[in-house]
N, C-alpha and C. Protein backbone atom coordinates (compact mmCIF):
# COMPACT_ATOMS: atom_id res chain seq x y z
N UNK A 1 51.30 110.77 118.78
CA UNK A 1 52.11 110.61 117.60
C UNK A 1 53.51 111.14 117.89
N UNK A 2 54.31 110.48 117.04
CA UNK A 2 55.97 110.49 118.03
C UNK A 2 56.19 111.78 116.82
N UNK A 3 57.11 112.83 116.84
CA UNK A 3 57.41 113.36 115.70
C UNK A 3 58.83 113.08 115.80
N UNK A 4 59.65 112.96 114.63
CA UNK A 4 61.45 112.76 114.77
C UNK A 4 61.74 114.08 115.20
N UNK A 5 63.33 113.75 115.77
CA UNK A 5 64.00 114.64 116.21
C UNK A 5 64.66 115.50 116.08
N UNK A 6 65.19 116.62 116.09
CA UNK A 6 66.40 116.97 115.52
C UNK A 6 67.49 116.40 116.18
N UNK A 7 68.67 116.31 115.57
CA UNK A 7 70.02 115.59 115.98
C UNK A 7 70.44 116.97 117.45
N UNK A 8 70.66 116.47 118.30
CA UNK A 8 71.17 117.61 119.40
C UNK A 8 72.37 117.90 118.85
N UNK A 9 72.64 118.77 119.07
CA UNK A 9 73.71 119.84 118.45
C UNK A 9 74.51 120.59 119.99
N UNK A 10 75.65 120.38 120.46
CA UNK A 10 75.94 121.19 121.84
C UNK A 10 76.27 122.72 120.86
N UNK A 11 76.35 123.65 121.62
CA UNK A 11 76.64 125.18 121.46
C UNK A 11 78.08 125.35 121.16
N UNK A 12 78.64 124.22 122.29
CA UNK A 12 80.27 124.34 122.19
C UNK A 12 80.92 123.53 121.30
N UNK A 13 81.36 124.12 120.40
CA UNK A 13 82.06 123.21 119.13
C UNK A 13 83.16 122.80 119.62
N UNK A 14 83.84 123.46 120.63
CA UNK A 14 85.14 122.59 121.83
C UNK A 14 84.91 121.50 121.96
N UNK A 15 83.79 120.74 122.63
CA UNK A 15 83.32 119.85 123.16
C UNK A 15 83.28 119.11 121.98
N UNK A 16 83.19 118.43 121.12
CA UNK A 16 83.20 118.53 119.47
C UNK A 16 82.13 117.18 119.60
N UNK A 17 81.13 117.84 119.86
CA UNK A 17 79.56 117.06 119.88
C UNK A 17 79.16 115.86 118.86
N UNK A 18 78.70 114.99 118.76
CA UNK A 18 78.27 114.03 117.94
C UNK A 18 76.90 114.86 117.00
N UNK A 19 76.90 114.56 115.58
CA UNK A 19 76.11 115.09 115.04
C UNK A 19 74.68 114.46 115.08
N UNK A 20 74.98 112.99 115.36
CA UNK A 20 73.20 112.45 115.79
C UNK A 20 72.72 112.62 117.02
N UNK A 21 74.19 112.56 118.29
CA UNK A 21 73.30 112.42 119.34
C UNK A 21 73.34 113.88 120.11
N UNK A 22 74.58 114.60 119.57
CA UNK A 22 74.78 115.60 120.84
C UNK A 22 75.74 115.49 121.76
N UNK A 23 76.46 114.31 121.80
CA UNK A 23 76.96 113.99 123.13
C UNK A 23 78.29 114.53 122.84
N UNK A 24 78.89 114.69 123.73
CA UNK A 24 80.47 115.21 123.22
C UNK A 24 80.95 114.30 123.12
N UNK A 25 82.68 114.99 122.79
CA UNK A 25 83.15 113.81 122.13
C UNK A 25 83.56 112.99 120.61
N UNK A 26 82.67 113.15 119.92
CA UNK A 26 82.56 112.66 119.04
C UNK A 26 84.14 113.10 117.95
N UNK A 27 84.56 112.61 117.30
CA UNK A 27 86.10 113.33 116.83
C UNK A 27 86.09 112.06 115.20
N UNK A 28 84.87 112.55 113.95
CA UNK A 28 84.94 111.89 113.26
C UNK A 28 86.37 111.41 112.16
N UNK A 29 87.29 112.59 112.30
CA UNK A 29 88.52 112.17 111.43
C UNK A 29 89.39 110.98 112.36
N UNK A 30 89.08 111.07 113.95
CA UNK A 30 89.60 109.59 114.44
C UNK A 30 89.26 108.41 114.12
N UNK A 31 87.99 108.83 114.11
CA UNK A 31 87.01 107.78 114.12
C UNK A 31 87.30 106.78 112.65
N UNK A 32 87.16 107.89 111.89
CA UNK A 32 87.39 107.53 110.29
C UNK A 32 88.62 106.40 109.83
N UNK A 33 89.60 107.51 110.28
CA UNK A 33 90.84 106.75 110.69
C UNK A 33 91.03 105.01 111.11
N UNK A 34 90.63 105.49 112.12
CA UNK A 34 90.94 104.25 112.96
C UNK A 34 90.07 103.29 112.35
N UNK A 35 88.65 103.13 111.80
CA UNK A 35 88.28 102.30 111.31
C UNK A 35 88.27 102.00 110.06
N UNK A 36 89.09 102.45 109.09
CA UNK A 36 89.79 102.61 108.09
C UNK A 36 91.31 101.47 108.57
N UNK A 37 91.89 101.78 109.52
CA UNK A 37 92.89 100.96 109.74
C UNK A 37 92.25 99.60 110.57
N UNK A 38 91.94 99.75 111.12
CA UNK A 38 91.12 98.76 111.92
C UNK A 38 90.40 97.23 110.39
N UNK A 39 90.01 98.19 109.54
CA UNK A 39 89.28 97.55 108.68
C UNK A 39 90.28 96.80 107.78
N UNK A 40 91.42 97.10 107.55
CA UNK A 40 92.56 96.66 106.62
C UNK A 40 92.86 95.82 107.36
N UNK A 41 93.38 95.94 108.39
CA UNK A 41 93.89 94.97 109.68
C UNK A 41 93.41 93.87 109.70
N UNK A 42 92.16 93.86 110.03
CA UNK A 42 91.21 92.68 110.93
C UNK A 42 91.17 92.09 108.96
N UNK A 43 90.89 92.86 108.30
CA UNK A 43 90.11 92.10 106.76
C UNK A 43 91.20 91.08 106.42
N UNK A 44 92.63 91.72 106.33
CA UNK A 44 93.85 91.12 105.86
C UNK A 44 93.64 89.79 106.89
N UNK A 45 93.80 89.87 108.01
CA UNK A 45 93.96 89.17 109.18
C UNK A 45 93.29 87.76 109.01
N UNK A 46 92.12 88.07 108.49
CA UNK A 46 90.78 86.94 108.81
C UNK A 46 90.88 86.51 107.41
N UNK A 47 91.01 87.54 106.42
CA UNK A 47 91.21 86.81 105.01
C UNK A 47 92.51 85.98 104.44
N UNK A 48 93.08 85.69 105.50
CA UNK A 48 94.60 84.71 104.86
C UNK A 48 94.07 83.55 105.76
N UNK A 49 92.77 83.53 106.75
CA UNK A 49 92.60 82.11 107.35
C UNK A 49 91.34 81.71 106.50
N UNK A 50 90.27 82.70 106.19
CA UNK A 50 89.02 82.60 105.61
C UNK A 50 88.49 82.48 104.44
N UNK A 51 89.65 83.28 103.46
CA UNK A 51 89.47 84.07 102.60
C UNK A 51 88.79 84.59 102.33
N UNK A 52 88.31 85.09 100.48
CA UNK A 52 87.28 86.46 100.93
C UNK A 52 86.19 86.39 100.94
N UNK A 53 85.05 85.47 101.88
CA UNK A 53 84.47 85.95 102.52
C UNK A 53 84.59 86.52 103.93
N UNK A 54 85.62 85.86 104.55
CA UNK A 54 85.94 85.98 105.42
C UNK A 54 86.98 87.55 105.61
N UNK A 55 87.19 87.67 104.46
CA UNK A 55 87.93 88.82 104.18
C UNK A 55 87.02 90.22 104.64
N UNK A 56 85.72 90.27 103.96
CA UNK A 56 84.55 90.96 104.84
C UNK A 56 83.96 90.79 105.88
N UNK A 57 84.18 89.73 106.15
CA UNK A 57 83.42 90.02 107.78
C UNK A 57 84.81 90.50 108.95
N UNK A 58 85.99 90.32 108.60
CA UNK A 58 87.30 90.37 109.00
C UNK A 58 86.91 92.24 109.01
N UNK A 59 86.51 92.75 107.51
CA UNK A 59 87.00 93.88 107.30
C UNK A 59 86.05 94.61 108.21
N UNK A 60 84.71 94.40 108.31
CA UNK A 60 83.29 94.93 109.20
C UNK A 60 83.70 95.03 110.24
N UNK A 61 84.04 93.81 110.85
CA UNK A 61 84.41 93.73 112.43
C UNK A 61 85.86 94.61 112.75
N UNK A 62 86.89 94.91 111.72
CA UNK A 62 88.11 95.62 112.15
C UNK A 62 87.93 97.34 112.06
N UNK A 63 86.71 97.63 111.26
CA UNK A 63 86.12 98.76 110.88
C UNK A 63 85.52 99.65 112.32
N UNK A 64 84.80 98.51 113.51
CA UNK A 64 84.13 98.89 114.46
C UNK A 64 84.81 99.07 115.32
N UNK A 65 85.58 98.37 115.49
CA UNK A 65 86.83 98.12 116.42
C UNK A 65 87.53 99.00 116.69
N UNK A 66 88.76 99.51 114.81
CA UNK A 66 89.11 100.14 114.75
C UNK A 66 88.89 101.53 115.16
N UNK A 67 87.31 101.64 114.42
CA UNK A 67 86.68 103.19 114.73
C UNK A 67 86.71 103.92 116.33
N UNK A 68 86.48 102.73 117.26
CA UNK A 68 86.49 103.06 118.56
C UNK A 68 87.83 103.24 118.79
N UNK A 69 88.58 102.61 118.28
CA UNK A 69 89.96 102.78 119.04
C UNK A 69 90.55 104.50 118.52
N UNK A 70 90.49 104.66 116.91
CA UNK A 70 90.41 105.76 116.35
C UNK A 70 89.93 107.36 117.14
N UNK A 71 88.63 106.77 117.39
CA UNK A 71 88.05 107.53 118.43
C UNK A 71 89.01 108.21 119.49
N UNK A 72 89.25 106.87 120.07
CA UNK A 72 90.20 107.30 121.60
C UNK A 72 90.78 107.99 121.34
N UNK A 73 91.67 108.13 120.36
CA UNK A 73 93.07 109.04 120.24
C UNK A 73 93.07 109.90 119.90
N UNK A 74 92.01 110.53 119.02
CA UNK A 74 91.17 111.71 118.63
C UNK A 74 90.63 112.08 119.80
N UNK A 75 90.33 111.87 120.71
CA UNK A 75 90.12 112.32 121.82
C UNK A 75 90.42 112.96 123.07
N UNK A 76 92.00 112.49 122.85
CA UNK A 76 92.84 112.56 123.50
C UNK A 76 93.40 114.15 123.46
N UNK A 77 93.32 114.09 121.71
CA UNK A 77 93.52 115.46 121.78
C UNK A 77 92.20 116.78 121.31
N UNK A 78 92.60 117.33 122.02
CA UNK A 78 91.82 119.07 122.15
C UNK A 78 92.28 120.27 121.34
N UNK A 79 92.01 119.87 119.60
CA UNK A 79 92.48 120.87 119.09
C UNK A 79 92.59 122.54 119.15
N UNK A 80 91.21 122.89 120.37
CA UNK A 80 91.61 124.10 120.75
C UNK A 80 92.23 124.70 121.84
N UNK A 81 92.94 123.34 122.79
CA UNK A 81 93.74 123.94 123.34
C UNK A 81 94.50 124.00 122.86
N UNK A 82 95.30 123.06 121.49
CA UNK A 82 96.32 123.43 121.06
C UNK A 82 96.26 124.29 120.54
N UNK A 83 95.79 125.45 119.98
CA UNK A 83 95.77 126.21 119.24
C UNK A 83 95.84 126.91 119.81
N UNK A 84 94.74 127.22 121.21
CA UNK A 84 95.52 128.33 122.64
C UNK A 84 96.96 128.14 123.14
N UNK A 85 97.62 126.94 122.96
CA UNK A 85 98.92 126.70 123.48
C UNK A 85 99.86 127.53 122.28
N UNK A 86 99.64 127.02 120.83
CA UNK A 86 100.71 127.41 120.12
C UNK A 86 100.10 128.87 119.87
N UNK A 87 99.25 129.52 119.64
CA UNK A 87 98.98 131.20 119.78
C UNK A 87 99.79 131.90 120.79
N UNK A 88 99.46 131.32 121.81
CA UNK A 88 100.26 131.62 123.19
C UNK A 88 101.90 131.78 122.93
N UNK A 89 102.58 130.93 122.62
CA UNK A 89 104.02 130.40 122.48
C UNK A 89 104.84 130.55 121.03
N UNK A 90 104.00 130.28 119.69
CA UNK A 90 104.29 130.44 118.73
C UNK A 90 105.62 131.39 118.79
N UNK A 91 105.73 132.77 119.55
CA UNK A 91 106.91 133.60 119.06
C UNK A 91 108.14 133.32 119.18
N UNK A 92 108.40 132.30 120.73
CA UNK A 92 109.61 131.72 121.50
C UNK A 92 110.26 130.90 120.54
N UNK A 93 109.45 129.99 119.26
CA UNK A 93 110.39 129.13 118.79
C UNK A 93 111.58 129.72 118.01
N UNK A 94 112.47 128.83 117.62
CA UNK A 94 113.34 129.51 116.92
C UNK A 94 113.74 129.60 115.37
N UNK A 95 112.29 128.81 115.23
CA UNK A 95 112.17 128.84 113.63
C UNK A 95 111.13 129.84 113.30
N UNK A 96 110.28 130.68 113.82
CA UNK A 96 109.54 131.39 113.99
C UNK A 96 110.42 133.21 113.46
N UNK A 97 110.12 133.56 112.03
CA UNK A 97 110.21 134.28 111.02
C UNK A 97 110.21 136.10 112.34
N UNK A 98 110.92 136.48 112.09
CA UNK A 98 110.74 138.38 112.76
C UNK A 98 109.75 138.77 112.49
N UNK A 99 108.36 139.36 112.88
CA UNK A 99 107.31 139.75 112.03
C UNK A 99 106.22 138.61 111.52
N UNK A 100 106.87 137.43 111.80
CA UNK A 100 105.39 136.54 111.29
C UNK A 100 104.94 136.90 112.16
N UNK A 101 103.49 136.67 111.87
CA UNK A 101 101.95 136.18 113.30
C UNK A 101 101.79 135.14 113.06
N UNK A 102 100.64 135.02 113.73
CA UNK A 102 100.05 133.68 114.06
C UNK A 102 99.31 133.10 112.80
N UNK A 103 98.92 133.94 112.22
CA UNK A 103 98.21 133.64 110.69
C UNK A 103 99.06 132.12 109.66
N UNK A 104 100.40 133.14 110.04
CA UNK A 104 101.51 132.44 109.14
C UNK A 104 101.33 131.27 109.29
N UNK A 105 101.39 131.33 111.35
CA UNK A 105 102.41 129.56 111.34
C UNK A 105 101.11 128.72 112.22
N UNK A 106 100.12 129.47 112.73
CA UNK A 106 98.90 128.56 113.50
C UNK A 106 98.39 127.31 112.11
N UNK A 107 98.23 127.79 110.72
CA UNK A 107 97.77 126.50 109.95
C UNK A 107 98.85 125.58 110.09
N UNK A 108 100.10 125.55 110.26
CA UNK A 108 101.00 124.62 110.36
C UNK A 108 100.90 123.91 111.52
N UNK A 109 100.56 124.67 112.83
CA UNK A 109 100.35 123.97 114.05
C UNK A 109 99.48 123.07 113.83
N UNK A 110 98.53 123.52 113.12
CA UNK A 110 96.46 122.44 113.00
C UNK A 110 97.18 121.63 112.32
N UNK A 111 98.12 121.65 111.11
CA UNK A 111 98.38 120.49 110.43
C UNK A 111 98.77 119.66 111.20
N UNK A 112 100.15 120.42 112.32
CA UNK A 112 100.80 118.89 112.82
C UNK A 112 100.13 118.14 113.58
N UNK A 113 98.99 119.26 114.42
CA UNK A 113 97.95 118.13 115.19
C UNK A 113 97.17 117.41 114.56
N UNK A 114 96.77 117.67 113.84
CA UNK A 114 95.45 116.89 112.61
C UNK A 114 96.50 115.47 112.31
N UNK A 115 98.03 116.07 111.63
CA UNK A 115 98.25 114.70 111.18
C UNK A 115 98.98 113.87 112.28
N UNK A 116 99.16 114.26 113.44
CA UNK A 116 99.75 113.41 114.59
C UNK A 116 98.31 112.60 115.06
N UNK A 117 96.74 113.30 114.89
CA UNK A 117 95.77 112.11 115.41
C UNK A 117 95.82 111.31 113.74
N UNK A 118 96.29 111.80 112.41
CA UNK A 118 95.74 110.35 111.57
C UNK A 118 96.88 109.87 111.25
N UNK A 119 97.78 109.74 112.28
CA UNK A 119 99.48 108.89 111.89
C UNK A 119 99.50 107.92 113.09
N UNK A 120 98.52 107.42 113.93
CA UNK A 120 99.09 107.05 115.50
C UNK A 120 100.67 106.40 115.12
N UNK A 121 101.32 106.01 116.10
CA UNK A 121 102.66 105.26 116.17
C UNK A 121 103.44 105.74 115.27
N UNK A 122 103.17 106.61 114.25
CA UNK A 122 104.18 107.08 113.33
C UNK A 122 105.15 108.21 113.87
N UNK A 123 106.54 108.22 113.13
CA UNK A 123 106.70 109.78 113.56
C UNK A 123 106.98 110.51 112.47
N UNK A 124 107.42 111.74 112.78
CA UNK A 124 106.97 112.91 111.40
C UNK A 124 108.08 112.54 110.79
N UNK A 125 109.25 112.01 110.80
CA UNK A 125 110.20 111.57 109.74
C UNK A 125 109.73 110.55 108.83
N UNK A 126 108.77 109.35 109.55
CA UNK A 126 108.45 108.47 108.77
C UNK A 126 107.35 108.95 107.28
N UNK A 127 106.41 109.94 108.22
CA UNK A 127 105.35 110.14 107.58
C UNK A 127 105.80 111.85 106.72
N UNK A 128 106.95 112.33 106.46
CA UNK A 128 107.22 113.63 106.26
C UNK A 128 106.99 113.63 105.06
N UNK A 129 107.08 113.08 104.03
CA UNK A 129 107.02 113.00 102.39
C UNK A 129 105.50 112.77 102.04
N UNK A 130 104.81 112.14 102.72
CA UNK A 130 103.12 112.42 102.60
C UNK A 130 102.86 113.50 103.11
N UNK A 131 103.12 114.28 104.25
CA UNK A 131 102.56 115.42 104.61
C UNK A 131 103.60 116.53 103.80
N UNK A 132 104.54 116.38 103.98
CA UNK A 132 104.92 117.82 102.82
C UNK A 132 103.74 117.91 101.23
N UNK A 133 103.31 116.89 100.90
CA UNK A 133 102.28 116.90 99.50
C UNK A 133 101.31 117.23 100.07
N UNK A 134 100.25 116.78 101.49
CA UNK A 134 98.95 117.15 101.92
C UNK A 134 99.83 118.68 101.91
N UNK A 135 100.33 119.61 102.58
CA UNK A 135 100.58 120.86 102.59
C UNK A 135 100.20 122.10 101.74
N UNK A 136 100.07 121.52 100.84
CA UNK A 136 99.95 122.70 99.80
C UNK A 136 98.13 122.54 99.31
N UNK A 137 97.54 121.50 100.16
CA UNK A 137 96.10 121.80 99.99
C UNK A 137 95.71 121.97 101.49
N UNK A 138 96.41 122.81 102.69
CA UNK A 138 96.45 122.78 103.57
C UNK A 138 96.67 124.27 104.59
N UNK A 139 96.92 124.79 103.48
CA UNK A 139 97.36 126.18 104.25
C UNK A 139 97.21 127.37 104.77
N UNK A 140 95.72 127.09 104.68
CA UNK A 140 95.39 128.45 104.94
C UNK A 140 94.97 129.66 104.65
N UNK A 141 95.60 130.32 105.78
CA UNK A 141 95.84 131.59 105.64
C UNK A 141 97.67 131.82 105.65
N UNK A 142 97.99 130.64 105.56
CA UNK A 142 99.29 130.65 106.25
C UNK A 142 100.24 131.09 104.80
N UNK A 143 101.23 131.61 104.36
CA UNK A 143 101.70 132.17 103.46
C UNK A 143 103.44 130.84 103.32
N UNK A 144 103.39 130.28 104.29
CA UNK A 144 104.63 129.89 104.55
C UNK A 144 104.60 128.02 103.64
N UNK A 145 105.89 128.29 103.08
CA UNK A 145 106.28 126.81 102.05
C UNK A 145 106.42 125.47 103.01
N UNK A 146 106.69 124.52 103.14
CA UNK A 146 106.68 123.47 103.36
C UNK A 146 107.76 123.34 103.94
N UNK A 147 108.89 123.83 103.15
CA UNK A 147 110.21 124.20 103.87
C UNK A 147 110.09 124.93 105.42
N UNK A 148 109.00 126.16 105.62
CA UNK A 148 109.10 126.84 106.34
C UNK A 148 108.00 126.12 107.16
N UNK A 149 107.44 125.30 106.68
CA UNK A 149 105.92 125.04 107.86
C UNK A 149 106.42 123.93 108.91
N UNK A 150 107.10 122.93 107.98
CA UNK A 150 107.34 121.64 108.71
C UNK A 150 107.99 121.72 109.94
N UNK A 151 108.84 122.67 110.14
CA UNK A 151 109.28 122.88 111.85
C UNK A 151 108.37 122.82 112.33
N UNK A 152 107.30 124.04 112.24
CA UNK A 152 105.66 124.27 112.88
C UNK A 152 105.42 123.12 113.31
N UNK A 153 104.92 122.33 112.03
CA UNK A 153 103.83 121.11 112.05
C UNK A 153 105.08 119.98 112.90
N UNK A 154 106.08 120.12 112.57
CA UNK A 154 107.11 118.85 113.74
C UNK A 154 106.36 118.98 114.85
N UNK A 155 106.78 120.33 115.45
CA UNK A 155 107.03 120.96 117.00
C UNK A 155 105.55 120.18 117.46
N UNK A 156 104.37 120.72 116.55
CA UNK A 156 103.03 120.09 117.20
C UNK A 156 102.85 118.39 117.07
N UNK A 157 103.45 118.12 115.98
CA UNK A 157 103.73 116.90 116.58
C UNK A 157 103.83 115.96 117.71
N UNK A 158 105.25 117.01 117.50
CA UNK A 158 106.20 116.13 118.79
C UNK A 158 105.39 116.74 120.07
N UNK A 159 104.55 117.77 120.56
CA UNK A 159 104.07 117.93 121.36
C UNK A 159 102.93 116.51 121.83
N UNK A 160 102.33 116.44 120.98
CA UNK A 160 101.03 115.62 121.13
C UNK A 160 102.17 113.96 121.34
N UNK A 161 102.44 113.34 121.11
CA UNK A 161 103.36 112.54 120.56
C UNK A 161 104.45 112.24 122.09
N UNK A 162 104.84 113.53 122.82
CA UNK A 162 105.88 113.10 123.42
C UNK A 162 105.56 114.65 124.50
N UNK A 163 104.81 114.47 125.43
CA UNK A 163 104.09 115.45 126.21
C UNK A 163 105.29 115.55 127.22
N UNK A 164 105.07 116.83 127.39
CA UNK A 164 106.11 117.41 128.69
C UNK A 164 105.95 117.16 130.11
């Protein structure tokens, strides 16, 4: 008699494991993403030749697609090295407060990486007036306004975005 499984679970939340299989990897806000865009895409796409039925099978197929591609780019990045990078460096910038820590300005760093994997091709000028509003359900531990974060969240940006 077969008994079910538990979902493998890795130890290392770095590795950012798949919750059914275990495998690393897995990076569901890409994933989400991308087949979220993927799904608008392909639906719009197939529904101005098909219409809407074709509008759903357009949207299914841009959903899977998308998700993988989503995936990739979420993948790409390693939110805890960034977070070892900007811990590390955080003090050198020059928007960086006398006396802040890392408390302050590390939630601003996670923001800019979080929203540089769900913006692909965008840049933070385009997308700055949506993320200054996500901000304020975003912060932390971080004490610092929107005014004061968005350098933060640029800098990680533009890191991920335009690598040295």
């Amino acid at each position: 008699m077969n008994t079910p499984q538990e979902p493998r679970i890795a130890a290392n939340s770095a590795t950012h494991p798949d919750p059914i299989t275990g495998a690393p990897g897995a990076h569901p806000l890409g994933t989400g993403v991308g087949a979220t865009l993927g799904a608008v895409a392909a639906g719009a796409a197939v529904g101005t030749v098909a219409g809407p039925v074709g509008t759903l099978v357009g949207a299914a197929t841009g959903a899977v697609v998308g998700g993988l591609a989503g995936k990739g780019v979420a993948e790409a990045i390693d939110p805890t090295k960034e977070d070892a990078y900007w811990r590390e460096n955080f003090r050198s910038r020059h928007y960086v407060n006398q006396g802040a820590t890392y408390d302050d300005y590390g939630p601003a760093y996670g923001f800019g990486v979080e929203s540089a994997s769900r913006h692909p091709g965008r840049s933070f000028d385009d997308a700055e007036l949506e993320l200054s509003r996500q901000w304020t359900t975003r912060t932390g531990t971080s004490t610092l306004g929107w005014n004061q974060a968005k350098d933060a969240a640029r800098d990680a940006w533009d890191r991920l975005n335009h690598p040295h």
